[in-house]
C-alpha atoms as a PDB file:
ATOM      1  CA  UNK A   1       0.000   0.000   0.000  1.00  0.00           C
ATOM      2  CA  UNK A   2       1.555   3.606  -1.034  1.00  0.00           C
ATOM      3  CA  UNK A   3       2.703   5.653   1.774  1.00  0.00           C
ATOM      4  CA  UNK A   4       0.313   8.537   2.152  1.00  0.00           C
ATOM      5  CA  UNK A   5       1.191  12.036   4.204  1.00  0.00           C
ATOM      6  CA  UNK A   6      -0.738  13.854   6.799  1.00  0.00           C
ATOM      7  CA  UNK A   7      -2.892  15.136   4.570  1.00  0.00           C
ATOM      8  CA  UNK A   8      -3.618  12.608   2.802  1.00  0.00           C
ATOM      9  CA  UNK A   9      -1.973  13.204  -0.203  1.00  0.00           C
ATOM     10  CA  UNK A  10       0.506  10.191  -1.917  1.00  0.00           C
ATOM     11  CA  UNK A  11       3.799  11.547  -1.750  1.00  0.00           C
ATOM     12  CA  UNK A  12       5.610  12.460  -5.028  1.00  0.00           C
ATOM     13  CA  UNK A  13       8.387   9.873  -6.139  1.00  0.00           C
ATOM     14  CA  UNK A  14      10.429  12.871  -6.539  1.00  0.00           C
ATOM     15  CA  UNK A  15      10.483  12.794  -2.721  1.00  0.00           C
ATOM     16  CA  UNK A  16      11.774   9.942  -2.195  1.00  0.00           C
ATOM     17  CA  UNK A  17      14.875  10.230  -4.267  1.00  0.00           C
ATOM     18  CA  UNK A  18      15.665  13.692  -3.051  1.00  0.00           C
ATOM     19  CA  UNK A  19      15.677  12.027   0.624  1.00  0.00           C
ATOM     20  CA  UNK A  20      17.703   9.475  -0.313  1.00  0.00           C
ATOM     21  CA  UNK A  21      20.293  12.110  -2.125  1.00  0.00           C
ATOM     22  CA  UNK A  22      20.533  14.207   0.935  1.00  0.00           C
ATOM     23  CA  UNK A  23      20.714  11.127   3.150  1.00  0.00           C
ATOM     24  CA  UNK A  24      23.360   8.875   1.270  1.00  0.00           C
ATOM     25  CA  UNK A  25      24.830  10.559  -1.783  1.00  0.00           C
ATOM     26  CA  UNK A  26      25.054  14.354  -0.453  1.00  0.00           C
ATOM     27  CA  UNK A  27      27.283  13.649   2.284  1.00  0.00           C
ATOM     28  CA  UNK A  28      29.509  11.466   0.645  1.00  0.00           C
ATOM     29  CA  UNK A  29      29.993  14.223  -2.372  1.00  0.00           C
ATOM     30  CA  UNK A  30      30.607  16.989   0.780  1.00  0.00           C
ATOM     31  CA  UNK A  31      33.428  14.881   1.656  1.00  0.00           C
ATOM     32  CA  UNK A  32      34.690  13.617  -1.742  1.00  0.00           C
ATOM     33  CA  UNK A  33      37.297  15.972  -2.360  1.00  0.00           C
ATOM     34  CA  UNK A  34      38.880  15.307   1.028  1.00  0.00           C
ATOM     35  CA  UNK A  35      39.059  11.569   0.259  1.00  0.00           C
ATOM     36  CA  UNK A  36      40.626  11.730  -3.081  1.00  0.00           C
ATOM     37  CA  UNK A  37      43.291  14.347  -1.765  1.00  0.00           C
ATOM     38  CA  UNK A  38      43.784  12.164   1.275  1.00  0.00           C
ATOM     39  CA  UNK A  39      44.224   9.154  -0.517  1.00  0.00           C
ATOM     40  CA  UNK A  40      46.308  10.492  -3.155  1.00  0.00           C
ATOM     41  CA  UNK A  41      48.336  12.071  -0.292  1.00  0.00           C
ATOM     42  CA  UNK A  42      48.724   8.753   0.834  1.00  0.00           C
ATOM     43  CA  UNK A  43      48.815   6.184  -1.616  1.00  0.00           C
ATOM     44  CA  UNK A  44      50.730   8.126  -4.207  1.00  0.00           C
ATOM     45  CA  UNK A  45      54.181   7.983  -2.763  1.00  0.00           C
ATOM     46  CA  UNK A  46      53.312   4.281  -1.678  1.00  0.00           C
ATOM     47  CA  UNK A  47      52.836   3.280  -5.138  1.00  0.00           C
ATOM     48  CA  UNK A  48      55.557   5.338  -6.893  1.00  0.00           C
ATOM     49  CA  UNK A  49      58.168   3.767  -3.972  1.00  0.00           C
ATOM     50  CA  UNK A  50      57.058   0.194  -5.326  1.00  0.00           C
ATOM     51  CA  UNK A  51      57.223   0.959  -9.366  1.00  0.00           C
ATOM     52  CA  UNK A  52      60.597   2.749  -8.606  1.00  0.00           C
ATOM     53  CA  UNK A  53      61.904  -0.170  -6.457  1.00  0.00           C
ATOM     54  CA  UNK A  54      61.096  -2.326  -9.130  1.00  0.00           C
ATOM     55  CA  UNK A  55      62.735  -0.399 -11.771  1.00  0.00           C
ATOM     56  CA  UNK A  56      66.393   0.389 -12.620  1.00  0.00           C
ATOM     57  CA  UNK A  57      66.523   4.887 -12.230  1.00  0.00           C
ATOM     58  CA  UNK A  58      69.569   6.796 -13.470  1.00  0.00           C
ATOM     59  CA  UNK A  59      70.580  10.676 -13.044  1.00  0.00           C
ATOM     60  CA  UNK A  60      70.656  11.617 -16.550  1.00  0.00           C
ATOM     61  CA  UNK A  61      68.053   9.424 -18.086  1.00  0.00           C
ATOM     62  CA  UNK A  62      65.437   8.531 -15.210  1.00  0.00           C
ATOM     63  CA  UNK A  63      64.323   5.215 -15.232  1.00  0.00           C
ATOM     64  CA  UNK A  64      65.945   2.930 -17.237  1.00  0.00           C
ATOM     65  CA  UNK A  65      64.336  -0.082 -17.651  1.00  0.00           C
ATOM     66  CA  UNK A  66      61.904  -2.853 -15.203  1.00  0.00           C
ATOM     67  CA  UNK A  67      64.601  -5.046 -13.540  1.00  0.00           C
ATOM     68  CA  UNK A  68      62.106  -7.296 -10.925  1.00  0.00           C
ATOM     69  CA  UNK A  69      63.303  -8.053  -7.414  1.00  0.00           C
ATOM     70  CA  UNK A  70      67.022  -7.144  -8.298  1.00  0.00           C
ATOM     71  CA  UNK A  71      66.798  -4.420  -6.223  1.00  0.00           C
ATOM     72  CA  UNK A  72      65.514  -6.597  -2.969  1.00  0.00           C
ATOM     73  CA  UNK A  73      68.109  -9.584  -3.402  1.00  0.00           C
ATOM     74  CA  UNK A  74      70.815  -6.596  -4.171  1.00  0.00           C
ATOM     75  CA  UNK A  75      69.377  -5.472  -0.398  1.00  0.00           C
ATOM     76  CA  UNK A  76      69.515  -8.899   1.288  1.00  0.00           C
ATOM     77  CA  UNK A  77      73.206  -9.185   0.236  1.00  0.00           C
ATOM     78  CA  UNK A  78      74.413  -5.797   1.084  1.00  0.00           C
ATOM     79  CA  UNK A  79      76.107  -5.882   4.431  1.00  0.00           C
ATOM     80  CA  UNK A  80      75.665  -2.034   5.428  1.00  0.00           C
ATOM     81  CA  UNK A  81      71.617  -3.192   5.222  1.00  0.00           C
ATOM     82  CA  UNK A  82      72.161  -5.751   7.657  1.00  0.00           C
ATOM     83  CA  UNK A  83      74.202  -3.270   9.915  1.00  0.00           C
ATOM     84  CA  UNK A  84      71.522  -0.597   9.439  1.00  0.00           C
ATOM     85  CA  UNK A  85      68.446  -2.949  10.377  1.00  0.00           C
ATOM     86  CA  UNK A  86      70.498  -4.063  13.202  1.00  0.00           C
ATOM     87  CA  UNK A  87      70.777  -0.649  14.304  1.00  0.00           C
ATOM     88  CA  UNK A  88      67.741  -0.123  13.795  1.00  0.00           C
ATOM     89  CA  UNK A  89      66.036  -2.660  16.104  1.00  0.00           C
ATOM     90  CA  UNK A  90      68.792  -2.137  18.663  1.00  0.00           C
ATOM     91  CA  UNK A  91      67.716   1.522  18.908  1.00  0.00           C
ATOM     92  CA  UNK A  92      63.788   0.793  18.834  1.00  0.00           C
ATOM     93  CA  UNK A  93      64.299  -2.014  21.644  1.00  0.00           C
ATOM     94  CA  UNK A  94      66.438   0.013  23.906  1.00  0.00           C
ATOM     95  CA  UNK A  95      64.370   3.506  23.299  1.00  0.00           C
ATOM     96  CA  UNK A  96      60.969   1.548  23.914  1.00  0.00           C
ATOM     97  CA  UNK A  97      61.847  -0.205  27.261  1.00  0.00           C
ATOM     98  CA  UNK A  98      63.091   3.094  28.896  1.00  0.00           C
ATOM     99  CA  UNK A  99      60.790   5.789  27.577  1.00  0.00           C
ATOM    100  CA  UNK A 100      57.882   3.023  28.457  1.00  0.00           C
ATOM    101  CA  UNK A 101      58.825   2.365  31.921  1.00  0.00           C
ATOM    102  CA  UNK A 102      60.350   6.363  32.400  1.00  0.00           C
ATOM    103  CA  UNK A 103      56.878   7.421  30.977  1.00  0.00           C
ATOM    104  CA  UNK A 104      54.776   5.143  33.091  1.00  0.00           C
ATOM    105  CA  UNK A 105      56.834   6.839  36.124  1.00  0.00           C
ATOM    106  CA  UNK A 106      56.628  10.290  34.849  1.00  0.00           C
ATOM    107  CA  UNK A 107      52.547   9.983  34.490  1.00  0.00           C
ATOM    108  CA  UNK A 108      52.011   8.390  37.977  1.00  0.00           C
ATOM    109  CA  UNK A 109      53.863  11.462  39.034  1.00  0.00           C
ATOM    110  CA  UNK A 110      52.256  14.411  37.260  1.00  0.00           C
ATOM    111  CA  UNK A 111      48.492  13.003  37.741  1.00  0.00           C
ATOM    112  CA  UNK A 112      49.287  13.721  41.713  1.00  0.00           C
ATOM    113  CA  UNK A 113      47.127  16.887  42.826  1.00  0.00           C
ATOM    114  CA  UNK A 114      50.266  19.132  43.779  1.00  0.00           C
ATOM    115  CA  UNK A 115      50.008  23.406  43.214  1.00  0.00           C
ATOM    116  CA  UNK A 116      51.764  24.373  39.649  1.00  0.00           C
ATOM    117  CA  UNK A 117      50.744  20.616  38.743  1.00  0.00           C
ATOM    118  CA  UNK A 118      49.539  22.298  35.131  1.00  0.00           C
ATOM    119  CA  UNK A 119      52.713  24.404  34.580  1.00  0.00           C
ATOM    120  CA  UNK A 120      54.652  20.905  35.947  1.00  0.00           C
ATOM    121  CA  UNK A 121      53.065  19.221  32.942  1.00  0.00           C
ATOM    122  CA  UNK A 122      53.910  21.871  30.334  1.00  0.00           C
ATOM    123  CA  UNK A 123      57.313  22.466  31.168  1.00  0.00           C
ATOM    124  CA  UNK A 124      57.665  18.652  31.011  1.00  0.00           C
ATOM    125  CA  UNK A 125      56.558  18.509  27.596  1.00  0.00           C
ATOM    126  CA  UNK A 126      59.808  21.013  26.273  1.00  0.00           C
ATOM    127  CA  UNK A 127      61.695  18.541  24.610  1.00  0.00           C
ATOM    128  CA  UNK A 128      58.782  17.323  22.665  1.00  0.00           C
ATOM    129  CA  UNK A 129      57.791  20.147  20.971  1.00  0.00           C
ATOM    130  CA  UNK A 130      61.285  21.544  20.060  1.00  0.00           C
ATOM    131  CA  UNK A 131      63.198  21.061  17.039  1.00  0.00           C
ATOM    132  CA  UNK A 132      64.857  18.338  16.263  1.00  0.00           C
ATOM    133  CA  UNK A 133      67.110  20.418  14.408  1.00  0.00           C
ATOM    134  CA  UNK A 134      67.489  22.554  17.690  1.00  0.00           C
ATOM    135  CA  UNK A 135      67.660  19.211  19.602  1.00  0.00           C
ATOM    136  CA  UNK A 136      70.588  17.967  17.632  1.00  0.00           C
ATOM    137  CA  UNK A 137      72.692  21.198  17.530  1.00  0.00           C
ATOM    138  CA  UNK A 138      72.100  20.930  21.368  1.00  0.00           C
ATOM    139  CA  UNK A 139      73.011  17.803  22.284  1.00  0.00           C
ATOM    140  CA  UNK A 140      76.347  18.149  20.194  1.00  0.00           C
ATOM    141  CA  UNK A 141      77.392  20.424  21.700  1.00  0.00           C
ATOM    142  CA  UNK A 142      76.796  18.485  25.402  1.00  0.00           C
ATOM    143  CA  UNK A 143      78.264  15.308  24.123  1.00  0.00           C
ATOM    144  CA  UNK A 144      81.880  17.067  22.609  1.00  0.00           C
ATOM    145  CA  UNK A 145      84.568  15.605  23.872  1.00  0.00           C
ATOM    146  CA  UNK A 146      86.517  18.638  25.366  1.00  0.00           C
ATOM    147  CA  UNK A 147      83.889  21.018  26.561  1.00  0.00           C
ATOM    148  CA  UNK A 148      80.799  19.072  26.516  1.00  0.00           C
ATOM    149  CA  UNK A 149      78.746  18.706  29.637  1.00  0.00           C
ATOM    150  CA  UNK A 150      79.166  15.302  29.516  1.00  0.00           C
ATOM    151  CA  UNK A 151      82.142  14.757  29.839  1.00  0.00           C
ATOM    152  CA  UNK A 152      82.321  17.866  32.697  1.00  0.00           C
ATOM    153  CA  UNK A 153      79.617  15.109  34.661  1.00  0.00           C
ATOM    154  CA  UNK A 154      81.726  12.241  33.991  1.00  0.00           C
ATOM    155  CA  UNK A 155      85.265  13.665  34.688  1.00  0.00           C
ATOM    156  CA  UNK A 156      83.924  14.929  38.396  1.00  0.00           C
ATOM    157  CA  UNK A 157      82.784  11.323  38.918  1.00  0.00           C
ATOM    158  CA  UNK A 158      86.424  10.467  38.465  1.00  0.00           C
ATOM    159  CA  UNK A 159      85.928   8.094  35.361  1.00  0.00           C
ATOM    160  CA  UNK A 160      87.662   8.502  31.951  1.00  0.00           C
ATOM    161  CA  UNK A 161      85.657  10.982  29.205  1.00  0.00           C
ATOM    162  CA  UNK A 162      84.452   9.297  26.124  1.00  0.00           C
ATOM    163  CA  UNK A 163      83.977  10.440  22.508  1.00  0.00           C
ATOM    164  CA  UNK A 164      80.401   9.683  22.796  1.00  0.00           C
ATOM    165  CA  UNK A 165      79.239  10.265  19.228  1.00  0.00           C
ATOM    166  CA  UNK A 166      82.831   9.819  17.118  1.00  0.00           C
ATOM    167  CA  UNK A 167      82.949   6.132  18.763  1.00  0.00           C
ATOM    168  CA  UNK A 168      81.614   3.390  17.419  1.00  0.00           C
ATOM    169  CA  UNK A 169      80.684   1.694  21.154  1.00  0.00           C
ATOM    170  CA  UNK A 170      79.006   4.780  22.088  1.00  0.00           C
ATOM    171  CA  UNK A 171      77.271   6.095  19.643  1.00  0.00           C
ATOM    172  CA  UNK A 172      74.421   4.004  19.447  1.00  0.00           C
ATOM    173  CA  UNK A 173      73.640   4.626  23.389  1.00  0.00           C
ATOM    174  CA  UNK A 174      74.712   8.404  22.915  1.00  0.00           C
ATOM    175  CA  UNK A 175      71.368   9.108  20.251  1.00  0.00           C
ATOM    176  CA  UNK A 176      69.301   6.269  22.307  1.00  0.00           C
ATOM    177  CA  UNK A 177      69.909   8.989  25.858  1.00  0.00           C
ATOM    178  CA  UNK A 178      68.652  11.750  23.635  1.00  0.00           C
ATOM    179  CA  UNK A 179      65.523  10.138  22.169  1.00  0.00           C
ATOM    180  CA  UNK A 180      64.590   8.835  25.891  1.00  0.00           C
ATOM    181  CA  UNK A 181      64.934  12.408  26.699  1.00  0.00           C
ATOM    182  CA  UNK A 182      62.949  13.800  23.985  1.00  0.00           C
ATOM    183  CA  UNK A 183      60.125  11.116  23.808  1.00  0.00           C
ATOM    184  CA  UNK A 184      59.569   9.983  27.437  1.00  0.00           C
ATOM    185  CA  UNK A 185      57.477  12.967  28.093  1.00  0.00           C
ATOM    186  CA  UNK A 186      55.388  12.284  25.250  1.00  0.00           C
ATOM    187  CA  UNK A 187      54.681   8.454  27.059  1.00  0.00           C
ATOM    188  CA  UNK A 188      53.944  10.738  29.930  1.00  0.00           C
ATOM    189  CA  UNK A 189      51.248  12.887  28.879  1.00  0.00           C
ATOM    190  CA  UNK A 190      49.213   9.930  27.322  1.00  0.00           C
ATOM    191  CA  UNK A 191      49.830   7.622  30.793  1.00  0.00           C
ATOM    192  CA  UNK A 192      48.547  10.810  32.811  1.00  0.00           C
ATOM    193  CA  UNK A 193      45.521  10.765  30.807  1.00  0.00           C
ATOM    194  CA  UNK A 194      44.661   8.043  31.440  1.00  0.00           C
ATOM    195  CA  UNK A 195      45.365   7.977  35.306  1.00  0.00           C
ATOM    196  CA  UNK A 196      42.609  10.502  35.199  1.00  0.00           C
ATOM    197  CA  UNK A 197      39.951   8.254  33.507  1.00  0.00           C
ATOM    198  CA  UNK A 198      40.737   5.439  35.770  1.00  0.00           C
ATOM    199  CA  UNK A 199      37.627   4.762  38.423  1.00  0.00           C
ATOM    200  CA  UNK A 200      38.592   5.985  41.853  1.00  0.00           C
ATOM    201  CA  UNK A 201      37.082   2.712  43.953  1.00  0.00           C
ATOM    202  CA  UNK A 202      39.658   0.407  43.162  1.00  0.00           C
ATOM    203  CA  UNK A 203      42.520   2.673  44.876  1.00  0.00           C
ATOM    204  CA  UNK A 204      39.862   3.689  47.985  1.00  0.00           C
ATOM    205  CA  UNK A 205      39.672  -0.122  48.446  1.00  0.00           C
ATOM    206  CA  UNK A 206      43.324  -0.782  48.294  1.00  0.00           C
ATOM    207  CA  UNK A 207      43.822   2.492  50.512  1.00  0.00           C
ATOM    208  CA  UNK A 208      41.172   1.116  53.256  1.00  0.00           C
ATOM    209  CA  UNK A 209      42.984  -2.490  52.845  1.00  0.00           C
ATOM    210  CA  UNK A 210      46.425  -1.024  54.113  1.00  0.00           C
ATOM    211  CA  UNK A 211      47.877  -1.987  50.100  1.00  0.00           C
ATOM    212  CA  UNK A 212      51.230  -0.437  49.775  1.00  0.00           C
ATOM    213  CA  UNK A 213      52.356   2.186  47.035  1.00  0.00           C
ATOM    214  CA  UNK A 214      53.986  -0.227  45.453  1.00  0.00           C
ATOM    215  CA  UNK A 215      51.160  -3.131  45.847  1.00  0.00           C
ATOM    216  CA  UNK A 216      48.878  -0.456  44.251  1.00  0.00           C
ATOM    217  CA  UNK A 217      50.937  -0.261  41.391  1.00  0.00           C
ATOM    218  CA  UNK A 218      51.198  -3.723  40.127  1.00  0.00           C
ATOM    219  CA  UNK A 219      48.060  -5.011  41.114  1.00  0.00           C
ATOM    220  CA  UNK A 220      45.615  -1.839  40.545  1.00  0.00           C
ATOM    221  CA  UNK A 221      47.133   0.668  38.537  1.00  0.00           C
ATOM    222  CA  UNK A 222      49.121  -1.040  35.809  1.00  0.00           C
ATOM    223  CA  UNK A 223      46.680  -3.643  35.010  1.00  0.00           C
ATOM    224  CA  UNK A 224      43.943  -1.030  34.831  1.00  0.00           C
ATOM    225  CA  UNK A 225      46.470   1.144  32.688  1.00  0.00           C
ATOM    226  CA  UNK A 226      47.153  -1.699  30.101  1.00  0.00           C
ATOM    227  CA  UNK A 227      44.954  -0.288  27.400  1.00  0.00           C
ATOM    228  CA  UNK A 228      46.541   2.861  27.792  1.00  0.00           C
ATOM    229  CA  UNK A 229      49.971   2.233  27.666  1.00  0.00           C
ATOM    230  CA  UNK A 230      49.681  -0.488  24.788  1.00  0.00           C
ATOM    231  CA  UNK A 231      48.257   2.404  23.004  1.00  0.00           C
ATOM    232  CA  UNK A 232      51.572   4.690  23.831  1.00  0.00           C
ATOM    233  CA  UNK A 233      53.526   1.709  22.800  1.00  0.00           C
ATOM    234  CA  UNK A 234      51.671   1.376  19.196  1.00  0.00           C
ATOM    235  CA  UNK A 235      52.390   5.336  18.628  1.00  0.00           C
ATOM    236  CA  UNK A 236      55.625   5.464  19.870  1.00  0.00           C
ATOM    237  CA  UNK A 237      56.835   2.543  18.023  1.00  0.00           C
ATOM    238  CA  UNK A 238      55.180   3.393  14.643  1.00  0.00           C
ATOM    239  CA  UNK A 239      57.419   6.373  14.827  1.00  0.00           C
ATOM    240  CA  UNK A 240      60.593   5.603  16.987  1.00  0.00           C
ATOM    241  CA  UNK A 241      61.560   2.240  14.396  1.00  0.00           C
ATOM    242  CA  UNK A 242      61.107   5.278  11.497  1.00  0.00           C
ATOM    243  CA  UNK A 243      64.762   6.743  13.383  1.00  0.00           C
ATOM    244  CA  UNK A 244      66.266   9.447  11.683  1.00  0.00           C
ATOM    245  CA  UNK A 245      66.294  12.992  12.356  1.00  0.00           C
ATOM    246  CA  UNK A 246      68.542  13.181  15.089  1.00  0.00           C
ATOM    247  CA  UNK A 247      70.973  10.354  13.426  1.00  0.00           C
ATOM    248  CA  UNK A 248      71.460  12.616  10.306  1.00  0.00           C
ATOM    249  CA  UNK A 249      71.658  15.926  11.856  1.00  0.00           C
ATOM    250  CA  UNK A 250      74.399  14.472  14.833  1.00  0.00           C
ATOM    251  CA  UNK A 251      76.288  11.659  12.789  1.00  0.00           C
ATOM    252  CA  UNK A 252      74.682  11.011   9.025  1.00  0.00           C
ATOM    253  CA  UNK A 253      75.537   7.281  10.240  1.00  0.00           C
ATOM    254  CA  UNK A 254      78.911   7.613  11.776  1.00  0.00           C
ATOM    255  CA  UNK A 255      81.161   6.809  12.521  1.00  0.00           C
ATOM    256  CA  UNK A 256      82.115   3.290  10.142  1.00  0.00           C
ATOM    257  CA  UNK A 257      77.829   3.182   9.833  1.00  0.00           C
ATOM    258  CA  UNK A 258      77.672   2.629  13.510  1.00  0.00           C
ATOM    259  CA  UNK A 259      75.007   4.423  14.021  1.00  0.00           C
ATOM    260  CA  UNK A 260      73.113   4.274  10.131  1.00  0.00           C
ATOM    261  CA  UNK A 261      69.750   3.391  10.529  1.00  0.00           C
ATOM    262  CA  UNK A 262      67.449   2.214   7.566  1.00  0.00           C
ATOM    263  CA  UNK A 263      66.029   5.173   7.099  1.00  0.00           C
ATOM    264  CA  UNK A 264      69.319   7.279   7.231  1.00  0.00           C
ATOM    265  CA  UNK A 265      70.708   4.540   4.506  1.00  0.00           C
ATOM    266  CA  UNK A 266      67.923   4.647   2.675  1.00  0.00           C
ATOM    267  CA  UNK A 267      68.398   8.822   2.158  1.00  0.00           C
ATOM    268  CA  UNK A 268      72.176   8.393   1.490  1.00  0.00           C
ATOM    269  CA  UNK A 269      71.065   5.853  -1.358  1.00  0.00           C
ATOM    270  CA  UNK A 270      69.001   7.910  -2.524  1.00  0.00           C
ATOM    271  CA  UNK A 271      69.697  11.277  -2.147  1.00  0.00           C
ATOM    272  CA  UNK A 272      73.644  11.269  -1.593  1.00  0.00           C
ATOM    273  CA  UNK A 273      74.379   8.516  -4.531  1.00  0.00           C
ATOM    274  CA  UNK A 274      70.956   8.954  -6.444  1.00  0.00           C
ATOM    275  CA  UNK A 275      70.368   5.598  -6.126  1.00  0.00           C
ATOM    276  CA  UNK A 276      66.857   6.127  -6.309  1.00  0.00           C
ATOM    277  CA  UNK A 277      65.547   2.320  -6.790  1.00  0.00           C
ATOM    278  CA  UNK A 278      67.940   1.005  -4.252  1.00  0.00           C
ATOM    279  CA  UNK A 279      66.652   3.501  -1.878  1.00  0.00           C
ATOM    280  CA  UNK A 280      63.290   3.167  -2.497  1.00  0.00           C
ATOM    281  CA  UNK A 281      63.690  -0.487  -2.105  1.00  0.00           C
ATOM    282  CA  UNK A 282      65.175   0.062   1.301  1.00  0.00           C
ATOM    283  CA  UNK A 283      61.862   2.432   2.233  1.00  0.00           C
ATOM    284  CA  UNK A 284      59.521  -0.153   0.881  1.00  0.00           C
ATOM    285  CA  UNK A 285      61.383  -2.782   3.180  1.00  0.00           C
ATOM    286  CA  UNK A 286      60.733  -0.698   6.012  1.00  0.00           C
ATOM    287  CA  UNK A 287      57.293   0.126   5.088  1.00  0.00           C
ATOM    288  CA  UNK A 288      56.288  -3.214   5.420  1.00  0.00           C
ATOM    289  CA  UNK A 289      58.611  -3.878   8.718  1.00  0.00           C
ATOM    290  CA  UNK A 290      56.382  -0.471  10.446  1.00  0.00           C
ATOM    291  CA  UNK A 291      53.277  -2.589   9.003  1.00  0.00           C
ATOM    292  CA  UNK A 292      53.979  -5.769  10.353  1.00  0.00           C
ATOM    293  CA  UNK A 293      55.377  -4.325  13.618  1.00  0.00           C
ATOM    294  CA  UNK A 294      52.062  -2.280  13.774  1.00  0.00           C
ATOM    295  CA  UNK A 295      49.986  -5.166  13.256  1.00  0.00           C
ATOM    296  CA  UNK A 296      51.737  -7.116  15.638  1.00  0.00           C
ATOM    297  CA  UNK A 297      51.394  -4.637  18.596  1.00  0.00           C
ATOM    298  CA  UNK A 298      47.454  -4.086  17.821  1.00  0.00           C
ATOM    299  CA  UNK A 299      46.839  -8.051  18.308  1.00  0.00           C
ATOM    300  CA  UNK A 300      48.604  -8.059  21.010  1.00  0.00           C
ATOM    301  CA  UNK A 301      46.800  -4.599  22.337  1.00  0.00           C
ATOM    302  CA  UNK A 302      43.192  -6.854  21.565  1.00  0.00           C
ATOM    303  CA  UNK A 303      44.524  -9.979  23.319  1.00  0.00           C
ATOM    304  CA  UNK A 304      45.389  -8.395  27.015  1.00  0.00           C
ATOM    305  CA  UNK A 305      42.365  -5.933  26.477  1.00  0.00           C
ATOM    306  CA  UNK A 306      39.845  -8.415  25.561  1.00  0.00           C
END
């Protein structure tokens, strides 16, 4: 039976269509343009990495001709890959662990109701929102051998001064202090967010009960925080195993590639030897690795969440 309105008239099929416009198509054209720039923003470079990886490119005459997976098994041979990825990982593990557990510290801290608790948090927040440029020019100048801070800490401790970034044993844990520095705040803020959404009954219970700090931590807080800080893990890895930055602007992989990362040898392919399809191989290599490491992390996130 044909609808009919209040007063009593059929309505016009013309109706109907123009509802379903405004309801399905209308707000899918409004945000159209978005999509297609977002997606081309996205997917462009993605796809042009691949075709170039797959390709041989030259300086005077651009690409040169499709050459397969040479590229990938030139990668899987080439020794400075397997010190770069081993750098890599070394530098994601390390960097993780700390800022994760320094972070976890720093936001049990700042969610405590103290006065100047809000300028506490901003101040705290400093060395994530500078520079890295400004960060690296910094830091060089703390870690040089001669007049470095540093060294000034060390030497009044009575132990020997090291050449922190020109030595190969050092270098590694010399960016790893300054990325724990930079990015543990950052674990911070998103730990002390979620302090504060955290019910308050568990922690009067534990309180009435006579629960230590410390019993409080590891059998209330952290396993009420584990959403939380599996979701600080997933940004912060996404973007720490992606290391470069402060690598090229303190060492550009030095010294001997002790401290080249894939994405720093990935640029000098590139960029300083315009290897283009080498280098893009390299990026497309750790594309995937950032994938699978993301995917990895969210299954995990579901598992202790569900």
């Amino acid at each position: 039976m044909p609808a009919i309105n209040k007063d009593g008239a059929k309505p016009h099929p013309y109706s109907k269509l123009k509802f379903r416009m405004d309801r399905y198509v209308t707000p899918f054209l409004m945000v159209s343009p978005a999509l297609i720039f977002t997606a081309l923003l996205i997917f462009f470079p993605i796809i042009y990495a691949i075709l170039l990886s797959l390709t041989k490119w030259t300086a005077g005459g651009g690409v040169a001709g499709f050459v397969g997976l040479k590229n990938f098994e030139q990668m899987f041979k080439d020794p400075i890959f397997w010190i770069a990825l081993w750098n890599t990982i070394k530098l994601f593990i390390g960097c993780l662990i700390f800022e994760t557990i320094i972070g976890i510290y720093l936001g049990i801290l700042l969610n405590k109701e103290v006065r100047g608790q809000k300028i506490i948090q901003a101040l705290i927040l400093i060395p994530s929102i500078i520079a890295s440029v400004a960060i690296g020019m910094m830091w060089i100048q703390i870690f040089d051998p001669t007049l470095g801070m540093a060294n000034y800490f060390i030497k009044s401790l009575g132990l020997k001064p090291l050449v922190w970034l020109g030595d190969p044993k050092t270098v590694l844990i010399s960016l790893g202090i300054i990325d724990i520095w930079e990015w543990s705040p950052f674990m911070a803020l998103i730990i002390t967010g979620g302090m504060k959404a955290l019910p308050t009954e568990p922690f009067e219970a534990a309180q009435i009960d006579g629960a230590s700090w410390w019993q409080t931590l590891f059998y209330i807080t952290l396993p009420l925080l584990r959403p939380v800080i599996m979701v600080a893990i997933l940004l912060r890895s996404v973007d720490l195993i992606r290391f470069f930055d402060t690598v090229y602007i303190m060492t550009q992989g030095g010294p001997n590639n002790a401290s080249t990362t894939l994405n720093v040898y990935s640029y000098q392919q590139g960029f300083n030897y315009l290897n283009m399809s080498y280098g893009s191989a390299l990026m497309i290599f750790l594309f995937v690795l950032v994938m699978l490491l993301s995917f990895v992390i969210t299954k995990f996130r579901r598992r202790i969440t569900e």
